[in-house]
C-alpha atoms as a PDB file:
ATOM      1  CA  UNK A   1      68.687 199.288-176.680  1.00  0.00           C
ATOM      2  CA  UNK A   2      67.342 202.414-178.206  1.00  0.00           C
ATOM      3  CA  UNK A   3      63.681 200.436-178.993  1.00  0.00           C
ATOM      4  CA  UNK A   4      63.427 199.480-175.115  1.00  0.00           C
ATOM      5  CA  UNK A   5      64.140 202.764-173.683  1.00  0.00           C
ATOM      6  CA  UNK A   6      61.550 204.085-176.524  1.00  0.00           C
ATOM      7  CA  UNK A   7      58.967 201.425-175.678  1.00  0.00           C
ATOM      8  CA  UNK A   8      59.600 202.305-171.724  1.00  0.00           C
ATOM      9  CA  UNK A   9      59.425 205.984-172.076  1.00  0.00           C
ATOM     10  CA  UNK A  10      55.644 205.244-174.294  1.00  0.00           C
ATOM     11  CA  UNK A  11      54.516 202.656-171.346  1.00  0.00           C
ATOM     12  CA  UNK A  12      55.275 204.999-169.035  1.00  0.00           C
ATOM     13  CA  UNK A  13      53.905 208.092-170.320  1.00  0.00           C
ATOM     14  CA  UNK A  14      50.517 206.000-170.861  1.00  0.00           C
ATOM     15  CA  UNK A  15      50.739 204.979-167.396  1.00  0.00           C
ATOM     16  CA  UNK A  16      51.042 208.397-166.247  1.00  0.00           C
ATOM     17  CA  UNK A  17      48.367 209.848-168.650  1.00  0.00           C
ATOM     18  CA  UNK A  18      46.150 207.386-167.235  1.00  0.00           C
ATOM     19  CA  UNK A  19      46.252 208.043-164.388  1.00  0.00           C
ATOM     20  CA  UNK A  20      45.691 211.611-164.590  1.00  0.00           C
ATOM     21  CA  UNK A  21      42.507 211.020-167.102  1.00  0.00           C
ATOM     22  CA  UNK A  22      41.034 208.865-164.369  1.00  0.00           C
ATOM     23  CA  UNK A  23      41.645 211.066-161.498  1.00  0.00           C
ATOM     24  CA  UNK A  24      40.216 214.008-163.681  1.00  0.00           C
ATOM     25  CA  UNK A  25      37.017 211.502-164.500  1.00  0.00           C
ATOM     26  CA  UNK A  26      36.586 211.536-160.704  1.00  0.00           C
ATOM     27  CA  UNK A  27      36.409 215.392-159.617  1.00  0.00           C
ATOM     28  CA  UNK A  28      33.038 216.030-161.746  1.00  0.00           C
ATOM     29  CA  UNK A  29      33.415 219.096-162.680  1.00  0.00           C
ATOM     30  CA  UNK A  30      31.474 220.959-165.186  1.00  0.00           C
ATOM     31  CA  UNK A  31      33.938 223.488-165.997  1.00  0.00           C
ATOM     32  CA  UNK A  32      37.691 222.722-165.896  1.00  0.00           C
ATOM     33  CA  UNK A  33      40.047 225.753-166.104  1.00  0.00           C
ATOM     34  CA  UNK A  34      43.109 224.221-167.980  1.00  0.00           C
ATOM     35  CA  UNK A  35      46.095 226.076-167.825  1.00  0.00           C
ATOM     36  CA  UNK A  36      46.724 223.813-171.042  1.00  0.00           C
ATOM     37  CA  UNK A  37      44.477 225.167-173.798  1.00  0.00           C
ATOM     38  CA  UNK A  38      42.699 222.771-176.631  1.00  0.00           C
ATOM     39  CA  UNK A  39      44.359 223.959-179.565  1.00  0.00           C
ATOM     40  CA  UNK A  40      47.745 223.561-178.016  1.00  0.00           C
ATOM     41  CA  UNK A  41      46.394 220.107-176.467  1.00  0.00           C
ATOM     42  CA  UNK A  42      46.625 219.111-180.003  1.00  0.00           C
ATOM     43  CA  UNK A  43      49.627 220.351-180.947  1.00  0.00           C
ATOM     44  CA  UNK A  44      51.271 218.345-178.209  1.00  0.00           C
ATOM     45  CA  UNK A  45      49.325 215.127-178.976  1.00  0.00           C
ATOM     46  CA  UNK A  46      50.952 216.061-182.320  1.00  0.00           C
ATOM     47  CA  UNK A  47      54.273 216.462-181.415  1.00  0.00           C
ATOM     48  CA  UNK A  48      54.511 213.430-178.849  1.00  0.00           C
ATOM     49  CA  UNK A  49      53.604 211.295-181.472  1.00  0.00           C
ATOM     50  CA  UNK A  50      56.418 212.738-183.714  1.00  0.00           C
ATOM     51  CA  UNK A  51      58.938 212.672-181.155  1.00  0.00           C
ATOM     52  CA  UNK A  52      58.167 208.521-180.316  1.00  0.00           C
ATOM     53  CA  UNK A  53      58.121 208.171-183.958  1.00  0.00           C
ATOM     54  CA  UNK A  54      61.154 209.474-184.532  1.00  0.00           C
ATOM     55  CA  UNK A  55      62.981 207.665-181.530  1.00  0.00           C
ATOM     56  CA  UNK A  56      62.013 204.581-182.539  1.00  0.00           C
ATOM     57  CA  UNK A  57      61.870 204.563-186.258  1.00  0.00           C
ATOM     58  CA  UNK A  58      64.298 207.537-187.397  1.00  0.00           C
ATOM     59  CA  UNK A  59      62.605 210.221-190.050  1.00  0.00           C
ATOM     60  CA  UNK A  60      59.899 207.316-191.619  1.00  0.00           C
ATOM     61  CA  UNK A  61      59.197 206.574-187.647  1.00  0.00           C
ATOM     62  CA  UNK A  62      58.449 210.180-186.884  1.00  0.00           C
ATOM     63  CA  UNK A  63      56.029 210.798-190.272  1.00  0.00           C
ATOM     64  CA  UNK A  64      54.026 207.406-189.047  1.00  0.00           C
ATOM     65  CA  UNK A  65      53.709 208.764-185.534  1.00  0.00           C
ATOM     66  CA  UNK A  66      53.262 212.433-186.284  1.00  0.00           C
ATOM     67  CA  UNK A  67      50.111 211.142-189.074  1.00  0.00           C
ATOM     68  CA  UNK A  68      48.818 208.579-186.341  1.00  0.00           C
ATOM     69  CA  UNK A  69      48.708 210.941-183.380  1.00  0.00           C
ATOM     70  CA  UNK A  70      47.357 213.992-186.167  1.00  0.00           C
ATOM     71  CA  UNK A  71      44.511 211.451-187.094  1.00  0.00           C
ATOM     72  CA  UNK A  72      43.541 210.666-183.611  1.00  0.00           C
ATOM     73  CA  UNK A  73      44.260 214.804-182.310  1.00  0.00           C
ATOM     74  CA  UNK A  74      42.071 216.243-185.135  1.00  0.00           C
ATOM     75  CA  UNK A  75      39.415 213.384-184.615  1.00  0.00           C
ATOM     76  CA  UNK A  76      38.343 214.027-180.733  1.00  0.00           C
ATOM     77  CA  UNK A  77      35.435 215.462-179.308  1.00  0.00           C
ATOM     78  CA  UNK A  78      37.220 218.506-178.411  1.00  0.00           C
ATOM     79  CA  UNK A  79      39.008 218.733-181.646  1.00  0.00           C
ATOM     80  CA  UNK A  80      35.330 219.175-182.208  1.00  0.00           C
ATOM     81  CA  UNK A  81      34.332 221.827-180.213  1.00  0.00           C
ATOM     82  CA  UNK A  82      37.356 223.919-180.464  1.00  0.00           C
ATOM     83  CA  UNK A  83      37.864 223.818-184.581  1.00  0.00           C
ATOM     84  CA  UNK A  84      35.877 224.749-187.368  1.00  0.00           C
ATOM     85  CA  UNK A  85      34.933 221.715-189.968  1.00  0.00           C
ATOM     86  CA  UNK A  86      37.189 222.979-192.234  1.00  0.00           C
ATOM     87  CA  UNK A  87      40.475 223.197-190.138  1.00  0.00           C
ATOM     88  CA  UNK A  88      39.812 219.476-188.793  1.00  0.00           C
ATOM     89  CA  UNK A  89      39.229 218.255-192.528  1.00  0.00           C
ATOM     90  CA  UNK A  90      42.663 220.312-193.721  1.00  0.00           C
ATOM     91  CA  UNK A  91      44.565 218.584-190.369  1.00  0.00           C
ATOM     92  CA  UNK A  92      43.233 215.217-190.913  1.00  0.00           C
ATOM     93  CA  UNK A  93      43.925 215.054-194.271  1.00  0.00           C
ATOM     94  CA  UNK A  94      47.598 216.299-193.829  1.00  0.00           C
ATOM     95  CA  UNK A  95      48.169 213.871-190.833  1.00  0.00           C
ATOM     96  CA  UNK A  96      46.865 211.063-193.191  1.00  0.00           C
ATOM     97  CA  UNK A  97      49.217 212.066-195.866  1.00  0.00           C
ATOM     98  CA  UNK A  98      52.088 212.160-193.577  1.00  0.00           C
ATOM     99  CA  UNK A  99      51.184 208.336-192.341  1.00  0.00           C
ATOM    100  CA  UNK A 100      51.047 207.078-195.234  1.00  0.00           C
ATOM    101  CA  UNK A 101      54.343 208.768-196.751  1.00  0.00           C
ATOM    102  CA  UNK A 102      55.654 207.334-193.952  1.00  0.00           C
ATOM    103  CA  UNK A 103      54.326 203.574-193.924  1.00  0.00           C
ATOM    104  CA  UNK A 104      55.187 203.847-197.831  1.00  0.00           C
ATOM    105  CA  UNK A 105      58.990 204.901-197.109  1.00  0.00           C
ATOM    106  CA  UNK A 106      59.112 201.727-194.912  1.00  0.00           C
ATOM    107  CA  UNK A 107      57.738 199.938-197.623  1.00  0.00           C
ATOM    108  CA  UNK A 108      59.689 200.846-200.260  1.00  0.00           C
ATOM    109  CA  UNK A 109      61.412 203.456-201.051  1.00  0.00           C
ATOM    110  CA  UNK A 110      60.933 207.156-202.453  1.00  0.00           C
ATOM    111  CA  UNK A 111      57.827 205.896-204.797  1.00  0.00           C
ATOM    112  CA  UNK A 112      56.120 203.912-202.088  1.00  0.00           C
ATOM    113  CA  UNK A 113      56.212 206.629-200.408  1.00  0.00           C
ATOM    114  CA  UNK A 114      54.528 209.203-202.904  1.00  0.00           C
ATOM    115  CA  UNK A 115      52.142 206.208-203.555  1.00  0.00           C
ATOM    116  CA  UNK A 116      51.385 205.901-199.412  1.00  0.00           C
ATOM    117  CA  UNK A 117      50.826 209.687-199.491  1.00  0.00           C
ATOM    118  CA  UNK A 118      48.144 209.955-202.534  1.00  0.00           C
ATOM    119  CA  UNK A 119      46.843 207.038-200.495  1.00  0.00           C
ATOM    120  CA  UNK A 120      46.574 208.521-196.955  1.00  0.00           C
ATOM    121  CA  UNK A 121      45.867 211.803-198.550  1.00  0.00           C
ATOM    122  CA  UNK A 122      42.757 210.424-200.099  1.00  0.00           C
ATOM    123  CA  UNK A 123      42.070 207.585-197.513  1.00  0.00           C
ATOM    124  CA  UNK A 124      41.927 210.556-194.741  1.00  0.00           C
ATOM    125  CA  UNK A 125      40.055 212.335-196.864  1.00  0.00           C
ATOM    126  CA  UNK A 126      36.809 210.242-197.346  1.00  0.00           C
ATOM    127  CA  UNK A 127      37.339 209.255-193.717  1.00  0.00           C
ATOM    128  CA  UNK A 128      36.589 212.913-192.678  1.00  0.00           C
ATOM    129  CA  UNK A 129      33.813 213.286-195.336  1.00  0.00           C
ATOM    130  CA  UNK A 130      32.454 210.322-193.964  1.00  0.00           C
ATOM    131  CA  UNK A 131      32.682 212.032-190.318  1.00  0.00           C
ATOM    132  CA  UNK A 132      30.701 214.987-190.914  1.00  0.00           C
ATOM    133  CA  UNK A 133      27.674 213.378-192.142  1.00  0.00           C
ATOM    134  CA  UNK A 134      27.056 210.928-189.142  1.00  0.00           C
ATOM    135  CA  UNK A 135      23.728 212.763-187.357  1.00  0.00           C
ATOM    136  CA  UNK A 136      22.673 210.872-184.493  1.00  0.00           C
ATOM    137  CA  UNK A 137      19.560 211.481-183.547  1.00  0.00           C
ATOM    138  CA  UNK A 138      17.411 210.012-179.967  1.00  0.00           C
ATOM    139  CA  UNK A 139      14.647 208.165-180.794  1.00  0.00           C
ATOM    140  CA  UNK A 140      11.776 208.200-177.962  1.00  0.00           C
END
């Protein structure tokens, strides 16, 4: 019972966020005053993941969806504009650490889970290494 209400409450909150994204796609704006600001964007992307995690999986549930939703939060273009390389490197890599403590846990146990977390730790790592060096340049 407690995994439908979970999966409900996630359907519906991606129904709703949705919608809003498209609407906001719609009013073309170059500017958009949010009364929301970027940095606390991601600490709610951050925290919502957490929170899902943790209804439907218990402690292991909330370090696979606090890692997953840091990976993703740290990762977007206004992640981006809004933090230095740095920062995004130190929040990626903690957010993979905490996945992968997490998947380990569900795994197997207390040394899965220190063997997830070297894994996500370093997995995240290279990932964001990888990141920074991507220049795309127009060819004409």
């Amino acid at each position: 019972m407690k995994r439908l209400l979970a999966l409900i409450l996630v359907w519906t909150l991606l129904v709703i966020t949705g919608t809003i994204v498209s609407a906001d796609g719609a009013t073309h704006h170059h500017r958009h005053k949010s009364k929301f600001g970027r940095k606390a964007r991601t600490a709610a992307i951050i925290a919502g993941g957490t929170g899902v995690g943790a209804l439907v999986g218990g402690k292991k549930g909330a370090a696979i969806g606090g890692g997953g939703a840091g990976l993703y939060a740290f990762n977007r273009k206004a992640a981006r504009h809004h933090f230095k390389g740095k920062t995004r490197t130190i929040g990626t890599v903690a957010s993979g650490t905490a996945a992968g403590a997490g998947v380990g846990a569900v795994a197997g146990g207390k040394g899965a889970a220190a063997i997830g977390a070297g894994a996500g730790a370093a997995g995240s790592y290279l990932y964001s290494r990888h990141k920074h060096h991507k220049h795309y340049h127009r060819r004409y």
